[in-house]
C-alpha atoms as a PDB file:
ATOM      1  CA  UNK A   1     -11.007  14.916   3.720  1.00  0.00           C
ATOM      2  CA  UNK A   2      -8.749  12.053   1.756  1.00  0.00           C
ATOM      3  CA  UNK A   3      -7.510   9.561   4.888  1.00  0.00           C
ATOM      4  CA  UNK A   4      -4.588   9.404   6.682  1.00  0.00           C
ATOM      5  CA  UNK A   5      -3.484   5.442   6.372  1.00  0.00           C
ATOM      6  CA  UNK A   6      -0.651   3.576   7.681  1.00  0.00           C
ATOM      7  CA  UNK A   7      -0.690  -0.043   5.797  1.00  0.00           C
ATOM      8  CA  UNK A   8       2.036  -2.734   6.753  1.00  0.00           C
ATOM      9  CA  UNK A   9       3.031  -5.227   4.277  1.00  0.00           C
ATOM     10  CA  UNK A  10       4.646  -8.014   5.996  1.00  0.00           C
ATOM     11  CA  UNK A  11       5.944  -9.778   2.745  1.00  0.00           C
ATOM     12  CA  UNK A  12       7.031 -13.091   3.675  1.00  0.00           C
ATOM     13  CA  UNK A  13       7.647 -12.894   6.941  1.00  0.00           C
ATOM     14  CA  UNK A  14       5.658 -14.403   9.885  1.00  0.00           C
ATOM     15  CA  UNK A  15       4.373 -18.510   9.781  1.00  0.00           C
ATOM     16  CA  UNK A  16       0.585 -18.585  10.492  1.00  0.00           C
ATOM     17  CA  UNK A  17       0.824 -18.624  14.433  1.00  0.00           C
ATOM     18  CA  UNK A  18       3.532 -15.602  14.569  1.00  0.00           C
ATOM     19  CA  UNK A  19       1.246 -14.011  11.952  1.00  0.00           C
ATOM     20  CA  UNK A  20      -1.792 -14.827  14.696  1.00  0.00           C
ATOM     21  CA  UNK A  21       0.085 -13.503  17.177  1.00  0.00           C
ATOM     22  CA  UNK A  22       1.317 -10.553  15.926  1.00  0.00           C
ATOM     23  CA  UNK A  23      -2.170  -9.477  14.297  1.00  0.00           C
ATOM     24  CA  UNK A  24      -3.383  -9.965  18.335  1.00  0.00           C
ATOM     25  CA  UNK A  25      -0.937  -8.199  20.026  1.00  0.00           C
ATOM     26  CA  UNK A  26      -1.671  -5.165  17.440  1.00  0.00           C
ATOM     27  CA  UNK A  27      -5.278  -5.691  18.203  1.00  0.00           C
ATOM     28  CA  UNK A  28      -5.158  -5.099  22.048  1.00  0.00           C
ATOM     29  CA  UNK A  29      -2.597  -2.087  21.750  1.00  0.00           C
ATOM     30  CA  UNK A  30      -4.951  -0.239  18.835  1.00  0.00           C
ATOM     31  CA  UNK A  31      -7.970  -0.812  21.396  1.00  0.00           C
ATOM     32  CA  UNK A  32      -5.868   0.396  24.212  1.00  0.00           C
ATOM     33  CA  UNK A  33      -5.009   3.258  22.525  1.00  0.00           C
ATOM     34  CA  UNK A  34      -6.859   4.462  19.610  1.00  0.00           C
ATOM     35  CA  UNK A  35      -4.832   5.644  16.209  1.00  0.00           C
ATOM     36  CA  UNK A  36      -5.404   8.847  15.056  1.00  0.00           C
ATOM     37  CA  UNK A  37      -5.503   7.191  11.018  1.00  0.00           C
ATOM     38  CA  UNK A  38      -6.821   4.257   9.384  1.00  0.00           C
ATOM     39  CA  UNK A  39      -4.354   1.670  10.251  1.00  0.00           C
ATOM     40  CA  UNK A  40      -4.115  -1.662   7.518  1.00  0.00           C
ATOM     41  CA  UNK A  41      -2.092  -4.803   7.874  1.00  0.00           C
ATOM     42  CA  UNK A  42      -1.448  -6.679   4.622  1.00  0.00           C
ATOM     43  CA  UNK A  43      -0.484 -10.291   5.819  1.00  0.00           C
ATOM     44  CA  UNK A  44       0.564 -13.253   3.134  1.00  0.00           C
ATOM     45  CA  UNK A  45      -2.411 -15.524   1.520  1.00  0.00           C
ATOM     46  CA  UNK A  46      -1.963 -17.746   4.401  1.00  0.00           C
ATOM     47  CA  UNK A  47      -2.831 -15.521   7.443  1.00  0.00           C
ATOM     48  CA  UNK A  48      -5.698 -13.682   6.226  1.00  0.00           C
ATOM     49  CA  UNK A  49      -8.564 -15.902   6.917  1.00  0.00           C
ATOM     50  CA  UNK A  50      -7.228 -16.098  10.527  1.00  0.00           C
ATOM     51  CA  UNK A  51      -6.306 -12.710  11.044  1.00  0.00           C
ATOM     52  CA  UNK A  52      -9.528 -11.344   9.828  1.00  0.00           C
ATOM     53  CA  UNK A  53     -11.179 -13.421  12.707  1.00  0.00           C
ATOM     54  CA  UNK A  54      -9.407 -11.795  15.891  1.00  0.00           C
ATOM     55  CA  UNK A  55      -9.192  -8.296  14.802  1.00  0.00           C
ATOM     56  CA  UNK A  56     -11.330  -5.614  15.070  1.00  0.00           C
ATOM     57  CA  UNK A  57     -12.277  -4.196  11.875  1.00  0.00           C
ATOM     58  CA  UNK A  58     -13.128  -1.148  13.059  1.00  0.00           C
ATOM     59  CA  UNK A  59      -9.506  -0.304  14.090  1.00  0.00           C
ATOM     60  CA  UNK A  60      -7.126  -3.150  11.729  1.00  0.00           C
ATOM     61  CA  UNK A  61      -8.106  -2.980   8.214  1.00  0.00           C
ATOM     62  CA  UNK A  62      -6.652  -6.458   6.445  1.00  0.00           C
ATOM     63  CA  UNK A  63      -5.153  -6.828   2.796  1.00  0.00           C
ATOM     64  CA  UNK A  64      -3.227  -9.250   0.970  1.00  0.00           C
ATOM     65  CA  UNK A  65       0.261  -8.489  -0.895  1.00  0.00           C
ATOM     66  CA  UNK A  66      -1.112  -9.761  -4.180  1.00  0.00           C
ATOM     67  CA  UNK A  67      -3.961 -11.419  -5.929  1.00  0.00           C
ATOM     68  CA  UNK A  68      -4.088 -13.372  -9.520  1.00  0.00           C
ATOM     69  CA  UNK A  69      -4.808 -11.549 -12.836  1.00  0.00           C
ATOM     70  CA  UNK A  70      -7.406 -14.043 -13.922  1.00  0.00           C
ATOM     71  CA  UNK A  71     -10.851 -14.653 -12.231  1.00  0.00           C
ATOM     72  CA  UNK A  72     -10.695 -18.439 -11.888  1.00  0.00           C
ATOM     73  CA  UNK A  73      -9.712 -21.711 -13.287  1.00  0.00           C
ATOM     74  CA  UNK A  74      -6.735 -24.431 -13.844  1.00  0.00           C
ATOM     75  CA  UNK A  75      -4.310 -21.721 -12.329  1.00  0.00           C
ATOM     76  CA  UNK A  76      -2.044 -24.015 -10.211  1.00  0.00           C
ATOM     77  CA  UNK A  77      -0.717 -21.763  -7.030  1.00  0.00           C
ATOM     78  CA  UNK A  78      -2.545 -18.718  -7.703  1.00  0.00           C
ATOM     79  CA  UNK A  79      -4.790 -16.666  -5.256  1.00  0.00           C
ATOM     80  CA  UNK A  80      -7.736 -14.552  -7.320  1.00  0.00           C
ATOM     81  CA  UNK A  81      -9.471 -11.646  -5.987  1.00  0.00           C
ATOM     82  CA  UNK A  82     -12.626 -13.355  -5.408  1.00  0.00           C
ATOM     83  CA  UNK A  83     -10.300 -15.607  -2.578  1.00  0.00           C
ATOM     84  CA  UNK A  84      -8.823 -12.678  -0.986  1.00  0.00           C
ATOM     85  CA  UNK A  85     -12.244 -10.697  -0.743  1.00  0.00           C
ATOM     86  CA  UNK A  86     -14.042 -13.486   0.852  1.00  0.00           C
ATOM     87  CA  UNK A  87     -11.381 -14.306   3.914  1.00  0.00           C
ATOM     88  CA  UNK A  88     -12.402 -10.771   5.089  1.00  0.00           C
ATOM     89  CA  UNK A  89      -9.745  -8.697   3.801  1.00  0.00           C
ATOM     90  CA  UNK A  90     -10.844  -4.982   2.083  1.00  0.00           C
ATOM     91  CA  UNK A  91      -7.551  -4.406   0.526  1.00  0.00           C
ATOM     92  CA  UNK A  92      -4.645  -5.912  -1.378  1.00  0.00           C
ATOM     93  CA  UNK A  93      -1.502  -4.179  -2.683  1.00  0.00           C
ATOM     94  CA  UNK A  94      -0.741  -4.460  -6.441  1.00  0.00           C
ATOM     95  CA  UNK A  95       2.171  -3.244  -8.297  1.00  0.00           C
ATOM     96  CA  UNK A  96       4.789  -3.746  -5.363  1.00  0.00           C
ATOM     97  CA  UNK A  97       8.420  -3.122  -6.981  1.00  0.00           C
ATOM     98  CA  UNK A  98       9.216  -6.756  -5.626  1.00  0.00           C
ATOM     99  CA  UNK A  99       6.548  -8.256  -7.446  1.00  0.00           C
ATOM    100  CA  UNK A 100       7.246  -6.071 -10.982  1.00  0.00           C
ATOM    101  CA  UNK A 101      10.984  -7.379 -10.276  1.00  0.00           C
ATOM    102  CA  UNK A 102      10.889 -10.668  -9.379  1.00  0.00           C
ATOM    103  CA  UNK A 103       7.631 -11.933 -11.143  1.00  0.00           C
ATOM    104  CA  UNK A 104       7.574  -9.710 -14.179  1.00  0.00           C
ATOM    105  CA  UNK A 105       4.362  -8.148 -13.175  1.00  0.00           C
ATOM    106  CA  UNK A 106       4.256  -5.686 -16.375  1.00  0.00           C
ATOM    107  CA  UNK A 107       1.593  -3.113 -16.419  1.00  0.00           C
ATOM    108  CA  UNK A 108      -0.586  -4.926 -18.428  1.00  0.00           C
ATOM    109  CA  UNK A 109      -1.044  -7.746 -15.789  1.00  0.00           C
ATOM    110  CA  UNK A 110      -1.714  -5.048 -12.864  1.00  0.00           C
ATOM    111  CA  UNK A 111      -4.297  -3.263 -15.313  1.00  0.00           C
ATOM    112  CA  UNK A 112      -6.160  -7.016 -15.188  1.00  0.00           C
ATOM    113  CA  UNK A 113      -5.084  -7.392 -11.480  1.00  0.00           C
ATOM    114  CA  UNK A 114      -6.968  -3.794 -10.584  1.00  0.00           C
ATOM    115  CA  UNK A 115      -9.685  -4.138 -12.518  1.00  0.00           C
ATOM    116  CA  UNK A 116     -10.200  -7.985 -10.774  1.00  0.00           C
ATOM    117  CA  UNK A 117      -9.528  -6.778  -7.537  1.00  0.00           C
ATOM    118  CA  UNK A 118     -12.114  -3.741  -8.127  1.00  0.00           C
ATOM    119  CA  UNK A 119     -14.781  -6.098  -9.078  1.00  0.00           C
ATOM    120  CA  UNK A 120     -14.502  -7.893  -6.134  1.00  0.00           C
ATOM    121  CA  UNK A 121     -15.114  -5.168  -3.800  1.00  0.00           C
ATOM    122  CA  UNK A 122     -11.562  -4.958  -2.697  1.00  0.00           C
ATOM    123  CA  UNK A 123      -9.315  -1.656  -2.210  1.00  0.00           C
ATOM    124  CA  UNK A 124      -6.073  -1.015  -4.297  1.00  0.00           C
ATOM    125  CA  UNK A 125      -2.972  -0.027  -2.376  1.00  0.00           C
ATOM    126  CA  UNK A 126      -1.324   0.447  -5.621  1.00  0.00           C
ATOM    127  CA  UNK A 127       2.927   0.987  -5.648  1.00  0.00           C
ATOM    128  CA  UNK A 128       4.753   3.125  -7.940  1.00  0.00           C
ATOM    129  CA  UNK A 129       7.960   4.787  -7.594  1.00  0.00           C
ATOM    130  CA  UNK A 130      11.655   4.087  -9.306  1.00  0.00           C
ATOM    131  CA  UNK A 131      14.913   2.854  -9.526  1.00  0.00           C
ATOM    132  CA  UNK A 132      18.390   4.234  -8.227  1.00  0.00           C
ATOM    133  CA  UNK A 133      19.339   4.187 -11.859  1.00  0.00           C
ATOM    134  CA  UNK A 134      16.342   6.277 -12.647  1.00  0.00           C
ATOM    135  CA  UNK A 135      16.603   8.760  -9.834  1.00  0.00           C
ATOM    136  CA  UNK A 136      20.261   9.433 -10.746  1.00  0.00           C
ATOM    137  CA  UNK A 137      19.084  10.201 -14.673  1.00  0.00           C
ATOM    138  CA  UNK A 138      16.226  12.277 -12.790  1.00  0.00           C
ATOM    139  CA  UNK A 139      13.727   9.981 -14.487  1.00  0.00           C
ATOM    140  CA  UNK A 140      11.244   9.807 -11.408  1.00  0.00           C
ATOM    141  CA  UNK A 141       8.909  11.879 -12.648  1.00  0.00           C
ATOM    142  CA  UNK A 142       8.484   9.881 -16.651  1.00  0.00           C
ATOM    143  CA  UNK A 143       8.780   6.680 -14.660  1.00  0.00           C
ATOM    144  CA  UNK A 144       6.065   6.951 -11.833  1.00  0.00           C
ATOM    145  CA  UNK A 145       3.513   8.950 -14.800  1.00  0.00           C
ATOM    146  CA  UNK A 146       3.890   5.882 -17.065  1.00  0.00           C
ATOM    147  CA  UNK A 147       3.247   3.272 -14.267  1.00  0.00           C
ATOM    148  CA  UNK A 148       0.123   5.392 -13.282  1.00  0.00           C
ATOM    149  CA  UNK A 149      -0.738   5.730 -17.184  1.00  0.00           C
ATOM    150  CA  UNK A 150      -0.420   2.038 -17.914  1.00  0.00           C
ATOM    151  CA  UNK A 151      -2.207   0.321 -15.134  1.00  0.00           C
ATOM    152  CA  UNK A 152      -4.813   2.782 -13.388  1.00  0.00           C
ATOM    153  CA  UNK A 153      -5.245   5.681 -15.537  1.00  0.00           C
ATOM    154  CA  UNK A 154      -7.879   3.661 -17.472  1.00  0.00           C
ATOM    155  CA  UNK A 155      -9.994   3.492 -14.443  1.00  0.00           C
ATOM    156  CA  UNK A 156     -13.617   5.711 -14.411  1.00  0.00           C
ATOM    157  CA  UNK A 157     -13.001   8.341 -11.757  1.00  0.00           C
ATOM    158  CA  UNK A 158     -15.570   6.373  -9.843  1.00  0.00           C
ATOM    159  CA  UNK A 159     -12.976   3.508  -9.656  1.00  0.00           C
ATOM    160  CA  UNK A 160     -10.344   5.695  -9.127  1.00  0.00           C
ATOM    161  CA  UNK A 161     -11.568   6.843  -6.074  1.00  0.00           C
ATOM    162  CA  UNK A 162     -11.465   3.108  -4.661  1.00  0.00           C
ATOM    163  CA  UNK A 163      -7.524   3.502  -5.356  1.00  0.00           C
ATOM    164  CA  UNK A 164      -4.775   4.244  -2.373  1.00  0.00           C
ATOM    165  CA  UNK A 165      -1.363   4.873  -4.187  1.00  0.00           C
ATOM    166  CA  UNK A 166       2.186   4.266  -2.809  1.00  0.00           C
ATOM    167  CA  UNK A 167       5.068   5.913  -3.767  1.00  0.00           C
ATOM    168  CA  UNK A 168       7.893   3.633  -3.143  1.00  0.00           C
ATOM    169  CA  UNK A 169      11.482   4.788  -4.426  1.00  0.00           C
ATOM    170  CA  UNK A 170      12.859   0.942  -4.765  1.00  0.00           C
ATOM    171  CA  UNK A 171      16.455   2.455  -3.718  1.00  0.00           C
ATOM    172  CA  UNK A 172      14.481   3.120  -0.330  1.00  0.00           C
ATOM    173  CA  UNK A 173      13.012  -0.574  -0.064  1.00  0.00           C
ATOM    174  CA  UNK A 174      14.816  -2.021   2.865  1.00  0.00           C
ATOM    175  CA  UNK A 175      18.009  -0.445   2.035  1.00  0.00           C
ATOM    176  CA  UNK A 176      17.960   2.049   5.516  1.00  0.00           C
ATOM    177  CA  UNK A 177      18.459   5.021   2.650  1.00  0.00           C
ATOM    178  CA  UNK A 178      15.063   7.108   2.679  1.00  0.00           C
ATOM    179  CA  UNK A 179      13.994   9.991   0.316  1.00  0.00           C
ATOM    180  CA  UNK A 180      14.105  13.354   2.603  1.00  0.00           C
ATOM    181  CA  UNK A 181      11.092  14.451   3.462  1.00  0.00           C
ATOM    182  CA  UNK A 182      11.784  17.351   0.725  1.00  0.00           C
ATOM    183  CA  UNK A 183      12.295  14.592  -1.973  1.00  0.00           C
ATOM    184  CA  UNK A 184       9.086  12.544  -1.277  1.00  0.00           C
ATOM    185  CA  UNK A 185       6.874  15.846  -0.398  1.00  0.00           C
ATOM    186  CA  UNK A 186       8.290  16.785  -3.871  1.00  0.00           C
ATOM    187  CA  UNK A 187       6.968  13.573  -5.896  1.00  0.00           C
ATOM    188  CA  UNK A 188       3.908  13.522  -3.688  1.00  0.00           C
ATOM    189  CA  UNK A 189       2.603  16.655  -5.233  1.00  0.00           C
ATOM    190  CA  UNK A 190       3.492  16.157  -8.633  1.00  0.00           C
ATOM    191  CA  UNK A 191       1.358  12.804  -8.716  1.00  0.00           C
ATOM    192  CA  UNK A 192      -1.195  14.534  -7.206  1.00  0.00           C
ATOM    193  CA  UNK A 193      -1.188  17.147 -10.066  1.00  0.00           C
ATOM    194  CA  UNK A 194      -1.515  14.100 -12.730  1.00  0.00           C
ATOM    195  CA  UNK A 195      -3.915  12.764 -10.534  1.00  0.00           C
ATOM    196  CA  UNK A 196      -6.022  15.825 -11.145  1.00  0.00           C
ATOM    197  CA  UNK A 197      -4.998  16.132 -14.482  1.00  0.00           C
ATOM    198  CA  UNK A 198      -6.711  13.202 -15.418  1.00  0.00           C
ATOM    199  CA  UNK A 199      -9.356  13.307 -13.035  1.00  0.00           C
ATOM    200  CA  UNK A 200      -9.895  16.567 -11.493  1.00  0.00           C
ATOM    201  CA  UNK A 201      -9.161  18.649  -8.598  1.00  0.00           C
ATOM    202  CA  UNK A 202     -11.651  16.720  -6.530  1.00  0.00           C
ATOM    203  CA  UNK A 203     -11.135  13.122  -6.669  1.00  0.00           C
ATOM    204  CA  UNK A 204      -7.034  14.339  -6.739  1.00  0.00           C
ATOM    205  CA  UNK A 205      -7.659  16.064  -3.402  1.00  0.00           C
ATOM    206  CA  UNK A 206      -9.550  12.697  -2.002  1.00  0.00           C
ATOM    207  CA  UNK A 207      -6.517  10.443  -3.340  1.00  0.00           C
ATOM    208  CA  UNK A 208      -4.642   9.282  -0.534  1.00  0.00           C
ATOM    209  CA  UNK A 209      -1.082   8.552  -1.317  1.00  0.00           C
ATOM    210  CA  UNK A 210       1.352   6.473   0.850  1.00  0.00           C
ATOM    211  CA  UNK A 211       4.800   6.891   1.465  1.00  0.00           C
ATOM    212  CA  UNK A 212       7.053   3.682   1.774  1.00  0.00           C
ATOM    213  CA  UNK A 213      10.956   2.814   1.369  1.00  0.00           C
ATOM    214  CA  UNK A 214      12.399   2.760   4.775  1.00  0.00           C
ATOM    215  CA  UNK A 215      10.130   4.599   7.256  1.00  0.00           C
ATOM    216  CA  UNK A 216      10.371   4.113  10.958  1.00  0.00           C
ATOM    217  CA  UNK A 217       8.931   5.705  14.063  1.00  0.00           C
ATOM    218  CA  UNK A 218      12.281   8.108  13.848  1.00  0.00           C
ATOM    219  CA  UNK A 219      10.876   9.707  10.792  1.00  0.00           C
ATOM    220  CA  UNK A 220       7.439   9.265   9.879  1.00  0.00           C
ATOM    221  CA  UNK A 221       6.608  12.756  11.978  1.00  0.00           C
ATOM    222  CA  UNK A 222       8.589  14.551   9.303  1.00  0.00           C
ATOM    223  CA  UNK A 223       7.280  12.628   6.476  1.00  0.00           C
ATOM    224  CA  UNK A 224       3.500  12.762   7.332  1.00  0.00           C
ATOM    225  CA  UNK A 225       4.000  17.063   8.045  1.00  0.00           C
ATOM    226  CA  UNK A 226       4.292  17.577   4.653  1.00  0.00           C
ATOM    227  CA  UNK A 227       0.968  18.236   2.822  1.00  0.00           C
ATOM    228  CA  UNK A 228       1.043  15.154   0.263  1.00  0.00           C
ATOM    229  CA  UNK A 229       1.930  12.647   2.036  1.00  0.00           C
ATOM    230  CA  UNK A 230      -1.299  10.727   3.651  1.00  0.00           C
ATOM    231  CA  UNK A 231       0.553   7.991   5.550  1.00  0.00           C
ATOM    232  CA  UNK A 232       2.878   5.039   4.439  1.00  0.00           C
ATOM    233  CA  UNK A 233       3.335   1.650   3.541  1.00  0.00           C
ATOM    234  CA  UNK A 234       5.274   0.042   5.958  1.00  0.00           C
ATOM    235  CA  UNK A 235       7.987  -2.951   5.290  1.00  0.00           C
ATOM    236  CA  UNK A 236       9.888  -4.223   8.176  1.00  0.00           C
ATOM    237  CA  UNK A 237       9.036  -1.756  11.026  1.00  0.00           C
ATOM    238  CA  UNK A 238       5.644  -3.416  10.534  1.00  0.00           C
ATOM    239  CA  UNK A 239       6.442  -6.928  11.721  1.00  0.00           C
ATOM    240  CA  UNK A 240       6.848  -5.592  15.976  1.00  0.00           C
ATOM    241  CA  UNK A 241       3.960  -4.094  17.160  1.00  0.00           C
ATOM    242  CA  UNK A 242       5.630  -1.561  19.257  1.00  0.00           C
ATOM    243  CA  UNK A 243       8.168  -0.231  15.899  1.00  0.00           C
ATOM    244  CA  UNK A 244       4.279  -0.428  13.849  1.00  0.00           C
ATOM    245  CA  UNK A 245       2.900   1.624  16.618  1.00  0.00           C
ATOM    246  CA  UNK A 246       5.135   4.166  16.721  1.00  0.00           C
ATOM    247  CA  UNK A 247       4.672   5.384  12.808  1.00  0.00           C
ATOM    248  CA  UNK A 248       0.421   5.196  13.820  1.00  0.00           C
ATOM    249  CA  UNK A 249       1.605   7.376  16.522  1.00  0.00           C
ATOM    250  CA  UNK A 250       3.079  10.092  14.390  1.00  0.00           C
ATOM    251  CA  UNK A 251      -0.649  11.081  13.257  1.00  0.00           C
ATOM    252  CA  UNK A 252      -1.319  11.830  16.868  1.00  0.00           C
END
């Protein structure tokens, strides 16, 4: 069975000792009361090392937002995979909307930044979804297909397997709008089916994929019913341990 995951990506949010004490308090209520899903917080450069000390990795997986597209060298500011893997985080999301935006992360980088973050033993939360613009011209489908085609499509299905995708509409991101449950069970199944395409019925049925853009303890229940959706990839609920808790919850 593919895994139910709820992953929150703080962004930049949190100095080190709010990040400390956030990544505790989640801790002690996860032990308290154990989540029904794999539950992964994705924490800026700066935390990880930290974080990865005082939680339990058998209940708080840990990721970073990002990691470099080359392996090493004069690379002023940059964080490679090798870094990330060796603070004690398992994941790291690539292809966030944010970072295709702002930095100009074009699928040709997150092809490099995959295979990198592969070879280092990490996990791939990797983000795809589309504009407003898009969704209005009823592009979704052409634009989350060529985002799969042009950064992880070239993967073995042995690699594959060591992928977690997101489906983020970016008119969802932090806007309060979210895609119905209809709407995102809808695009849920049809990357599924290119999943399979490529790869098979198998490794499509052991894919998990993520729903983010605005979800919150309010609707998660009626997102993770539907038979596609495998969890989410949390934005700002994630930063209170009691809002992050009540998404986990919905698995229960």
């Amino acid at each position: 069975m593919r895994k139910k995951i709820v992953a929150g990506n703080w962004k930049m949010n949190k100095n080190l000792q709010e990040g400390v004490a956030l990544a505790k308090e989640l801790n002690e209520v996860l032990t308290a009361d154990k989540p029904n899903c794999d539950v992964v917080i994705c924490t800026p450069f700066i935390h990880l090392a930290s974080v990865a000390q005082i939680i339990n990795p058998d209940i708080i997986g840990l990721g970073a937002e990002n990691c470099a597209d080359k392996e090493k060298g004069a690379y002023t500011g940059e964080v490679s995979a090798e870094m990330v893997k060796s603070t004690g985080a398992q994941y790291v999301i690539l292809g966030h909307s944010e970072r295709r935006e702002y930095y100009n992360e074009t699928p040709e980088i997150l092809k490099e930044k995959v295979l990198l973050a592969l070879a280092n033993g990490l996990k791939v939360i990797f983000c795809i979804g589309e504009s407003l613009e898009e969704r209005k011209a009823n592009k979704q489908n052409e634009v989350v297909k060529a985002e799969l085609e042009g950064s992880v499509f070239n993967l073995s299905a042995e690699d594959f397997s060591k992928i977690v995708i997101a489906y983020e509409p970016i008119w969802a991101i932090g806007t309060g709008l979210t895609a119905t449950a209809e709407q995102a069970e809808e695009i849920h199944a049809y990357i599924r089916s290119l999943i399979e395409a490529k790869y098979g019925a198998e490794v499509a049925d052991n894919t998990s994929i993520l729903y983010g853009g605005s979800c919150k303890a309010s609707n998660a229940p009626e997102l993770f019913a539907k038979p596609d959706i495998d969890g989410g990839l949390i934005g700002g609920a994630s930063l209170k341990a009691p809002d992050f808790k009540g998404i986990i919850d919905a698995w229960k």
